[in-house]
PDB file of N, CA and C in Angstrom:
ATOM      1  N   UNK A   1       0.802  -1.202   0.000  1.00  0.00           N
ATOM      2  CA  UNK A   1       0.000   0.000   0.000  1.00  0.00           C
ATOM      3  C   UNK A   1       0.844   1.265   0.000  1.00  0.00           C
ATOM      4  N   UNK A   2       1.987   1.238   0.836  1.00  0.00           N
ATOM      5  CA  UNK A   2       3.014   2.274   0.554  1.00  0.00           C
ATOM      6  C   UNK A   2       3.979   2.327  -0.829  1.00  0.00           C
ATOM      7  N   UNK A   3       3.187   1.782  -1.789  1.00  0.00           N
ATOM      8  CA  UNK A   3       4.307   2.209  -2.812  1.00  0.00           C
ATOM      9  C   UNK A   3       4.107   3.758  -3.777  1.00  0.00           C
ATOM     10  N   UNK A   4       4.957   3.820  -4.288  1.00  0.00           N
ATOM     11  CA  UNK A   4       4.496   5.095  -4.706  1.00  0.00           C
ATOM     12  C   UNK A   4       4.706   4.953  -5.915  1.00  0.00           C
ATOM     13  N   UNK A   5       3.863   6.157  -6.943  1.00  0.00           N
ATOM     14  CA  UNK A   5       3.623   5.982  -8.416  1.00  0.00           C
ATOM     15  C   UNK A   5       3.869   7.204  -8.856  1.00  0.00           C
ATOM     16  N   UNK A   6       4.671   7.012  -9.968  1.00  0.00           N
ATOM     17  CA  UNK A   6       5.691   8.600 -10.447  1.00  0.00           C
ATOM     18  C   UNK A   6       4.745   8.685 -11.799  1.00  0.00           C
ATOM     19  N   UNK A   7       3.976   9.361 -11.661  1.00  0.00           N
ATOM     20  CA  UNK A   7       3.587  10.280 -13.344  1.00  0.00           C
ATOM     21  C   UNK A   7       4.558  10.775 -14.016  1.00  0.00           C
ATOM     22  N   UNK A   8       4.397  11.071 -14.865  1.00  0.00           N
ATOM     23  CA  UNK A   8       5.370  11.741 -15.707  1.00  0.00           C
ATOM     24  C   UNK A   8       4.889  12.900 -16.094  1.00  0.00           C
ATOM     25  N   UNK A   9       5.495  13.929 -16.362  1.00  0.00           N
ATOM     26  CA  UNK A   9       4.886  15.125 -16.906  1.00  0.00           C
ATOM     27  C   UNK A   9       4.907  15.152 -18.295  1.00  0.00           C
ATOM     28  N   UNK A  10       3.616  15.770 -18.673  1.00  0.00           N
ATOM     29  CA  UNK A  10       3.023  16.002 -19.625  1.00  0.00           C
ATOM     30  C   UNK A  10       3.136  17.279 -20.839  1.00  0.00           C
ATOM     31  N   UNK A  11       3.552  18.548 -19.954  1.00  0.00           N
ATOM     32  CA  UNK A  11       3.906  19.346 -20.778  1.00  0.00           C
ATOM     33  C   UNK A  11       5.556  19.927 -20.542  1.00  0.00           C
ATOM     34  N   UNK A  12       6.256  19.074 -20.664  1.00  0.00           N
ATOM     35  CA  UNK A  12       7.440  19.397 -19.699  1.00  0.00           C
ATOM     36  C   UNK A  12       8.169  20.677 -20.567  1.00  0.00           C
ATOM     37  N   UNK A  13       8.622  22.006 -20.280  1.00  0.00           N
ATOM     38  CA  UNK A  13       8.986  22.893 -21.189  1.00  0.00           C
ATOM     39  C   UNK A  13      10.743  22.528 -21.277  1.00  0.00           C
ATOM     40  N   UNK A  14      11.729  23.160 -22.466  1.00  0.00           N
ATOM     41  CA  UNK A  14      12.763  23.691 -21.763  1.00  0.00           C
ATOM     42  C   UNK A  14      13.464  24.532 -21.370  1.00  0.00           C
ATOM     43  N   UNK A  15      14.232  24.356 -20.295  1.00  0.00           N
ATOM     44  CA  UNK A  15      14.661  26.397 -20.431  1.00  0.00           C
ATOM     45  C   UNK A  15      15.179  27.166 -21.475  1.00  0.00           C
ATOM     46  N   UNK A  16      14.451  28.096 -21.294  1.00  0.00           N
ATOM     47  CA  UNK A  16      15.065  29.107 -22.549  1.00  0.00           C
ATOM     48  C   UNK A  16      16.494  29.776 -22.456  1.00  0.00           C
ATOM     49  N   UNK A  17      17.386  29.508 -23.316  1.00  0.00           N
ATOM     50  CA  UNK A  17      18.535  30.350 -23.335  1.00  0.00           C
ATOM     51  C   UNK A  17      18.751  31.572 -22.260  1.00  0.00           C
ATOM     52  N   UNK A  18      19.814  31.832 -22.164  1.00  0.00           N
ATOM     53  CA  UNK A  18      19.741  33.057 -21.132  1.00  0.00           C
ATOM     54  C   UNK A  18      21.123  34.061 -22.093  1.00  0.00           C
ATOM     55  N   UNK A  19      20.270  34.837 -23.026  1.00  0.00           N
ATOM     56  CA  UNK A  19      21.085  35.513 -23.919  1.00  0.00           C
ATOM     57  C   UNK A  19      20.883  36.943 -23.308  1.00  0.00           C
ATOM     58  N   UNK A  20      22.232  37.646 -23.159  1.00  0.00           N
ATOM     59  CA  UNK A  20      22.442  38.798 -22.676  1.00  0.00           C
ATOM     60  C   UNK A  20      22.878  40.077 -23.858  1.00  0.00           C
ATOM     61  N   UNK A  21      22.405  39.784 -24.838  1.00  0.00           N
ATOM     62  CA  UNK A  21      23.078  40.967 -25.888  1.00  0.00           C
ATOM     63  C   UNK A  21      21.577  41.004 -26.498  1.00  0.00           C
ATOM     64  N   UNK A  22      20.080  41.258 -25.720  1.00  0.00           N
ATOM     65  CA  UNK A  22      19.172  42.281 -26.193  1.00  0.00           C
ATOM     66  C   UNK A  22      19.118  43.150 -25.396  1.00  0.00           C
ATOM     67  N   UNK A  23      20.070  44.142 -25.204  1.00  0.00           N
ATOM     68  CA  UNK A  23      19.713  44.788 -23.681  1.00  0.00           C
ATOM     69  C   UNK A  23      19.093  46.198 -24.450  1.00  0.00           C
ATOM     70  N   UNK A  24      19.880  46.700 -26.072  1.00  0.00           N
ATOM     71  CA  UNK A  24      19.006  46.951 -26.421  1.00  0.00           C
ATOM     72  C   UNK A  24      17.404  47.264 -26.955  1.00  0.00           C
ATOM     73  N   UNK A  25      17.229  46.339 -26.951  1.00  0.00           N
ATOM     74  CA  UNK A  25      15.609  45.926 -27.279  1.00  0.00           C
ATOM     75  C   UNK A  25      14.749  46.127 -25.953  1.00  0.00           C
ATOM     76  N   UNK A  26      15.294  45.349 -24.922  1.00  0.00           N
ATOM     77  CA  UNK A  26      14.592  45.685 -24.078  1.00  0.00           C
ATOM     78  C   UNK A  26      15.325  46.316 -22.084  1.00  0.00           C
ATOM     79  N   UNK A  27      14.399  46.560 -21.455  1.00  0.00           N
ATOM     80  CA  UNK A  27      15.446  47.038 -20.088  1.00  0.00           C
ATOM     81  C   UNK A  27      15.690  46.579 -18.978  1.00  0.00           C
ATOM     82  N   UNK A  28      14.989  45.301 -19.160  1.00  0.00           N
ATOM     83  CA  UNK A  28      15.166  43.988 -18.286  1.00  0.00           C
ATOM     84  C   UNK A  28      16.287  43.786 -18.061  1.00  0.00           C
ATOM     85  N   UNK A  29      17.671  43.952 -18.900  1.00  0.00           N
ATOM     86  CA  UNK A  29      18.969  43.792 -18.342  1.00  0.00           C
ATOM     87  C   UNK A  29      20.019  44.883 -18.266  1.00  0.00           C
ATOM     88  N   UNK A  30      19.439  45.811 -17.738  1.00  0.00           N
ATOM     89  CA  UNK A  30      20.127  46.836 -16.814  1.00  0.00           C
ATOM     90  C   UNK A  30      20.394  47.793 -17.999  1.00  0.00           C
ATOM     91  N   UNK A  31      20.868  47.597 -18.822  1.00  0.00           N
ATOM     92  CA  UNK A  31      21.115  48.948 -19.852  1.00  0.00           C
ATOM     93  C   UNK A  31      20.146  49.256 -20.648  1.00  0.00           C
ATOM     94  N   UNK A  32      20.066  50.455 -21.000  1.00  0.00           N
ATOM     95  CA  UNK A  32      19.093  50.672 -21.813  1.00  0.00           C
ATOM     96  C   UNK A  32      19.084  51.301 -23.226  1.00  0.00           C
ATOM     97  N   UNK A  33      19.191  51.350 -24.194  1.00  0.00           N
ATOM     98  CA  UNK A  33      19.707  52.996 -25.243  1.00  0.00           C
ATOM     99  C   UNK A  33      18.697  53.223 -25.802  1.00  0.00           C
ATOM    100  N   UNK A  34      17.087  53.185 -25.395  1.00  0.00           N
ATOM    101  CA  UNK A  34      16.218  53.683 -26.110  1.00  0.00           C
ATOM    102  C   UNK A  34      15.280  54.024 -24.915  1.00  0.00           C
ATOM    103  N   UNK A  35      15.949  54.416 -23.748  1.00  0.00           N
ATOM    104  CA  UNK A  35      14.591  54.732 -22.954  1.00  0.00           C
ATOM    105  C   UNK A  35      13.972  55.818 -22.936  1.00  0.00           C
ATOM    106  N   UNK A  36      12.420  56.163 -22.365  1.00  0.00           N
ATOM    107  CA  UNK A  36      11.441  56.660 -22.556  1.00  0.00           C
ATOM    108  C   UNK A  36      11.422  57.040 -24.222  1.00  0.00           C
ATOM    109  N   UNK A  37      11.604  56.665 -24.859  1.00  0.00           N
ATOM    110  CA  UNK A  37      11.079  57.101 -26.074  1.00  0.00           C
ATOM    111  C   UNK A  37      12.991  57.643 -27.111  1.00  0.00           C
ATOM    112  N   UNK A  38      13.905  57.638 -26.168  1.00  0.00           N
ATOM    113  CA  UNK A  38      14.421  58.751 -26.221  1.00  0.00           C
ATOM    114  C   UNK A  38      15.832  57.966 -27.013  1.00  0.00           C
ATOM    115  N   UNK A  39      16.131  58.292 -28.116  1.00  0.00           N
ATOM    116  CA  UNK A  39      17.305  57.267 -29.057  1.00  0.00           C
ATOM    117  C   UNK A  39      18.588  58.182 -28.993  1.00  0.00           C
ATOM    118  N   UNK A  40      19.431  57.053 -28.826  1.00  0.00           N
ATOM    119  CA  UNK A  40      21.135  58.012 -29.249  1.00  0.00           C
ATOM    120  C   UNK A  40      20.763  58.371 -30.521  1.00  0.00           C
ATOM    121  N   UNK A  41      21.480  59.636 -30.592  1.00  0.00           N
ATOM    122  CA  UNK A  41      21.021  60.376 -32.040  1.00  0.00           C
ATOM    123  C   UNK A  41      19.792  60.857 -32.060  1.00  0.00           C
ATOM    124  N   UNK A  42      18.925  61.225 -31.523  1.00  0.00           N
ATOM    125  CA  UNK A  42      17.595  61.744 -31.902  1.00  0.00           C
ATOM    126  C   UNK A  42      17.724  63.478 -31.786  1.00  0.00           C
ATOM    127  N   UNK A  43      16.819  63.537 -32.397  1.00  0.00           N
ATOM    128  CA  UNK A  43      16.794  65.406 -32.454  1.00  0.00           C
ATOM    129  C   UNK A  43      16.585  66.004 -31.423  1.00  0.00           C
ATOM    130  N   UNK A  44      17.150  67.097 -31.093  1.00  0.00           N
ATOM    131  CA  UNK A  44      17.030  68.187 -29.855  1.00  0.00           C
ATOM    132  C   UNK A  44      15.683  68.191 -29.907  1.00  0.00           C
ATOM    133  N   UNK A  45      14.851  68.750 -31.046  1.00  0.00           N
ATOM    134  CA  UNK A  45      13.282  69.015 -31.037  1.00  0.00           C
ATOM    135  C   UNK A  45      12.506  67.644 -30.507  1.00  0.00           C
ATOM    136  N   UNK A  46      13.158  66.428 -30.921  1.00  0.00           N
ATOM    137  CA  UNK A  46      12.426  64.911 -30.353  1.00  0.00           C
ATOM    138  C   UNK A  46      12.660  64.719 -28.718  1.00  0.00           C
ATOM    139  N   UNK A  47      13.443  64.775 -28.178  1.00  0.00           N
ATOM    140  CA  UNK A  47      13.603  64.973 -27.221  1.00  0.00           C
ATOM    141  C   UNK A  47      13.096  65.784 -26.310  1.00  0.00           C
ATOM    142  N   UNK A  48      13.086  67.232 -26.431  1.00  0.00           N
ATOM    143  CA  UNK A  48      12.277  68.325 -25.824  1.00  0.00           C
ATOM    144  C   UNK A  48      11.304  67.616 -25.708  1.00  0.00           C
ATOM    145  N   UNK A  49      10.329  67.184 -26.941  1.00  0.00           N
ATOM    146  CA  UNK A  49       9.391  67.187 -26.847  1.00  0.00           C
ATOM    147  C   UNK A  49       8.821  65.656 -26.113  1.00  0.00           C
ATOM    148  N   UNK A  50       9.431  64.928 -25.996  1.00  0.00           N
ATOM    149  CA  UNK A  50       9.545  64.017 -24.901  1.00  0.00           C
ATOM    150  C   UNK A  50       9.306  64.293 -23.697  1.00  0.00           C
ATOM    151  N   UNK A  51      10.381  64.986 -23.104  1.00  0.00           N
ATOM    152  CA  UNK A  51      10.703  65.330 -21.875  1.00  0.00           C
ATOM    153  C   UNK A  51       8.971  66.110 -21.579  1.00  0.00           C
ATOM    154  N   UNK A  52       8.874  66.758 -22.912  1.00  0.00           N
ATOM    155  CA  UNK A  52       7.446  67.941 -21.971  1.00  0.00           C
ATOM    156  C   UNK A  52       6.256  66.996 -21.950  1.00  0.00           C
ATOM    157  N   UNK A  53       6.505  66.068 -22.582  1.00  0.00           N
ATOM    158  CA  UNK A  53       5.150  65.187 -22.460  1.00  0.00           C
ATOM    159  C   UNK A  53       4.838  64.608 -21.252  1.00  0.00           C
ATOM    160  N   UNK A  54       5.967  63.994 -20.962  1.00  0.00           N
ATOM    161  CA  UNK A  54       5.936  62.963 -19.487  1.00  0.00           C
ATOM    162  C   UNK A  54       5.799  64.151 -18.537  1.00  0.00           C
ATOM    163  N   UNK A  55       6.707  65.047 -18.623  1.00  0.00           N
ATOM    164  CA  UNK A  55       6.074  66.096 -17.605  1.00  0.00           C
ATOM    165  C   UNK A  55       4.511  66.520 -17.609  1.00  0.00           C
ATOM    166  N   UNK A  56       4.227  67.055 -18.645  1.00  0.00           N
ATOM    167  CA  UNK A  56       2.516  66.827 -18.725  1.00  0.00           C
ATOM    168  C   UNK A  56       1.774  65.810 -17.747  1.00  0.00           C
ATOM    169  N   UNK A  57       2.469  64.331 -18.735  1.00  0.00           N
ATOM    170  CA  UNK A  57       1.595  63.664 -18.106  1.00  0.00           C
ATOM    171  C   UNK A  57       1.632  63.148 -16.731  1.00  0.00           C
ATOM    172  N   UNK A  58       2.342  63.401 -15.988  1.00  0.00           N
ATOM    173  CA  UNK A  58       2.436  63.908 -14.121  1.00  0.00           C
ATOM    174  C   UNK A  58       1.738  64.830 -14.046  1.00  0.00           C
ATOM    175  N   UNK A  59       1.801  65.772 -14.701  1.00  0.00           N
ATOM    176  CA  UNK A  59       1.378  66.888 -13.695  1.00  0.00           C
ATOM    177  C   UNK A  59      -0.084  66.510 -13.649  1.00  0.00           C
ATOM    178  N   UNK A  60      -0.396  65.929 -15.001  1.00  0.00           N
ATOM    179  CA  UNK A  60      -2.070  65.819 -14.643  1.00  0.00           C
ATOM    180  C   UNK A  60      -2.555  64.405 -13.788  1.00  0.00           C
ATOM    181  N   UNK A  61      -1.636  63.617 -13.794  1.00  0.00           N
ATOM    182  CA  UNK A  61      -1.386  62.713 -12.912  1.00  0.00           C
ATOM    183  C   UNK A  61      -1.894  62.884 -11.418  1.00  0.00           C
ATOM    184  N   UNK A  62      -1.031  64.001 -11.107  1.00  0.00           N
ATOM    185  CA  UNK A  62      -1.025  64.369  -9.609  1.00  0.00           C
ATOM    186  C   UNK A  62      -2.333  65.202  -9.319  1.00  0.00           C
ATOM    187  N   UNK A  63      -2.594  66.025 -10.496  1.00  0.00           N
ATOM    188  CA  UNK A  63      -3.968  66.671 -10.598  1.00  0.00           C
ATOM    189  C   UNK A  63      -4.943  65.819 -10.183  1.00  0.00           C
ATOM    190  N   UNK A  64      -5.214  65.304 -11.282  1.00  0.00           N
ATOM    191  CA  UNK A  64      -6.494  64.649 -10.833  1.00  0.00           C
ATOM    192  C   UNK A  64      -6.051  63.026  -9.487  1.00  0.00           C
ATOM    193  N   UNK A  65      -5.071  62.755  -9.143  1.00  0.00           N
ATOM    194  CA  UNK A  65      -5.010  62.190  -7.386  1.00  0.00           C
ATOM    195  C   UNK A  65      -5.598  62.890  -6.613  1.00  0.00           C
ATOM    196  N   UNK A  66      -5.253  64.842  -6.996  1.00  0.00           N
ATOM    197  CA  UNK A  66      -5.641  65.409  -6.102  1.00  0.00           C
ATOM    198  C   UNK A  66      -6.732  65.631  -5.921  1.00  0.00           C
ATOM    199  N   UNK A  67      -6.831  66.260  -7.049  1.00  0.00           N
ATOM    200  CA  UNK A  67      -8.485  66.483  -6.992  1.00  0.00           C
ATOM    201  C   UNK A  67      -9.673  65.470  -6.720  1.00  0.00           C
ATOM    202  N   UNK A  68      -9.381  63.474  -7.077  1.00  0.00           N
ATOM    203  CA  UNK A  68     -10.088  62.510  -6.326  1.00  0.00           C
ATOM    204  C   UNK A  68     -10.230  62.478  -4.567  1.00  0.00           C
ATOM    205  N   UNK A  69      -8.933  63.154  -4.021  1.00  0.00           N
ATOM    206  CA  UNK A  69      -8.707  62.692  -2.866  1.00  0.00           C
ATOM    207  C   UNK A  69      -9.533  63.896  -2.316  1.00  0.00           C
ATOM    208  N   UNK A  70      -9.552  65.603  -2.598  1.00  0.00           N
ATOM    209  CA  UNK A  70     -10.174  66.257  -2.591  1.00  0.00           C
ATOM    210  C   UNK A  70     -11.946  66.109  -2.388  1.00  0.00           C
ATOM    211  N   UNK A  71     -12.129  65.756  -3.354  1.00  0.00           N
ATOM    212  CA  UNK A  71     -13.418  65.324  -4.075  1.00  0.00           C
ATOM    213  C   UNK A  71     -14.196  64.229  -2.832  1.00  0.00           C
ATOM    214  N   UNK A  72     -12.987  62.840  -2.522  1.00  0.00           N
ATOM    215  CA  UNK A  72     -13.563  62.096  -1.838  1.00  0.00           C
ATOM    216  C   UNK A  72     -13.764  62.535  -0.434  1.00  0.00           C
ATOM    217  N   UNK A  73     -12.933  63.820   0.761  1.00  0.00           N
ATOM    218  CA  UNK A  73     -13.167  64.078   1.504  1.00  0.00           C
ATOM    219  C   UNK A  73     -14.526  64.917   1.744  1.00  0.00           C
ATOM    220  N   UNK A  74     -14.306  65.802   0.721  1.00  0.00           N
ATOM    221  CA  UNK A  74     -15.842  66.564   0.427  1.00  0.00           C
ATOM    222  C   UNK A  74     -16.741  65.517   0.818  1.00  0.00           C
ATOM    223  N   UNK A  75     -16.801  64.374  -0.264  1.00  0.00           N
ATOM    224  CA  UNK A  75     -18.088  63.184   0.131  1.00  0.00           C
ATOM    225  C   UNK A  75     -18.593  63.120   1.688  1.00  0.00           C
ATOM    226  N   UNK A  76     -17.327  62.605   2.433  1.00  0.00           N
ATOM    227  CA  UNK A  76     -17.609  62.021   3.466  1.00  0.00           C
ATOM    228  C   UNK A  76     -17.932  62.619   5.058  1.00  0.00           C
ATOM    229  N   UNK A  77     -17.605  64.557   4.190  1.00  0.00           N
ATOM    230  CA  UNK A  77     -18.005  65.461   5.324  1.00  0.00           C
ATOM    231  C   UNK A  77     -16.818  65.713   6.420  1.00  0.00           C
TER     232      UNK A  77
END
């Protein structure tokens, strides 16, 4: 009654390579040369206009946190 019965697995995967030269592509491995949007070589004007976006999009970020958190104290008196 104590014996035991080994299944076998069924979808057994294998590991995937562990290749370290996309660090371009992506930023999972610590370097990056295309982050936020932003390429070696890209134009002063591409860039600016980068930078003012993400700033934008904080500021309205924090706006409307505020204005929910605002909003929700009003509610509750």
């Amino acid at each position: 009654m104590s014996e035991k019965t080994i299944i076998p697995l069924l979808n057994k995967k294998e590991p995937e390579p562990q290749n370290n030269d996309n660090a371009c592509t992506s930023c999972g491995a610590g370097g990056c040369c295309g982050g936020f949007g932003i390429k070696a070589g890209s134009e002063k004007e591409v860039v600016f206009r980068n930078i003012f976006l993400y700033m934008a999009m904080g500021i309205i970020m924090f706006t409307v946190a505020y204005l929910i958190t605002r909003i929700m104290t009003w509610v509750n008196g």
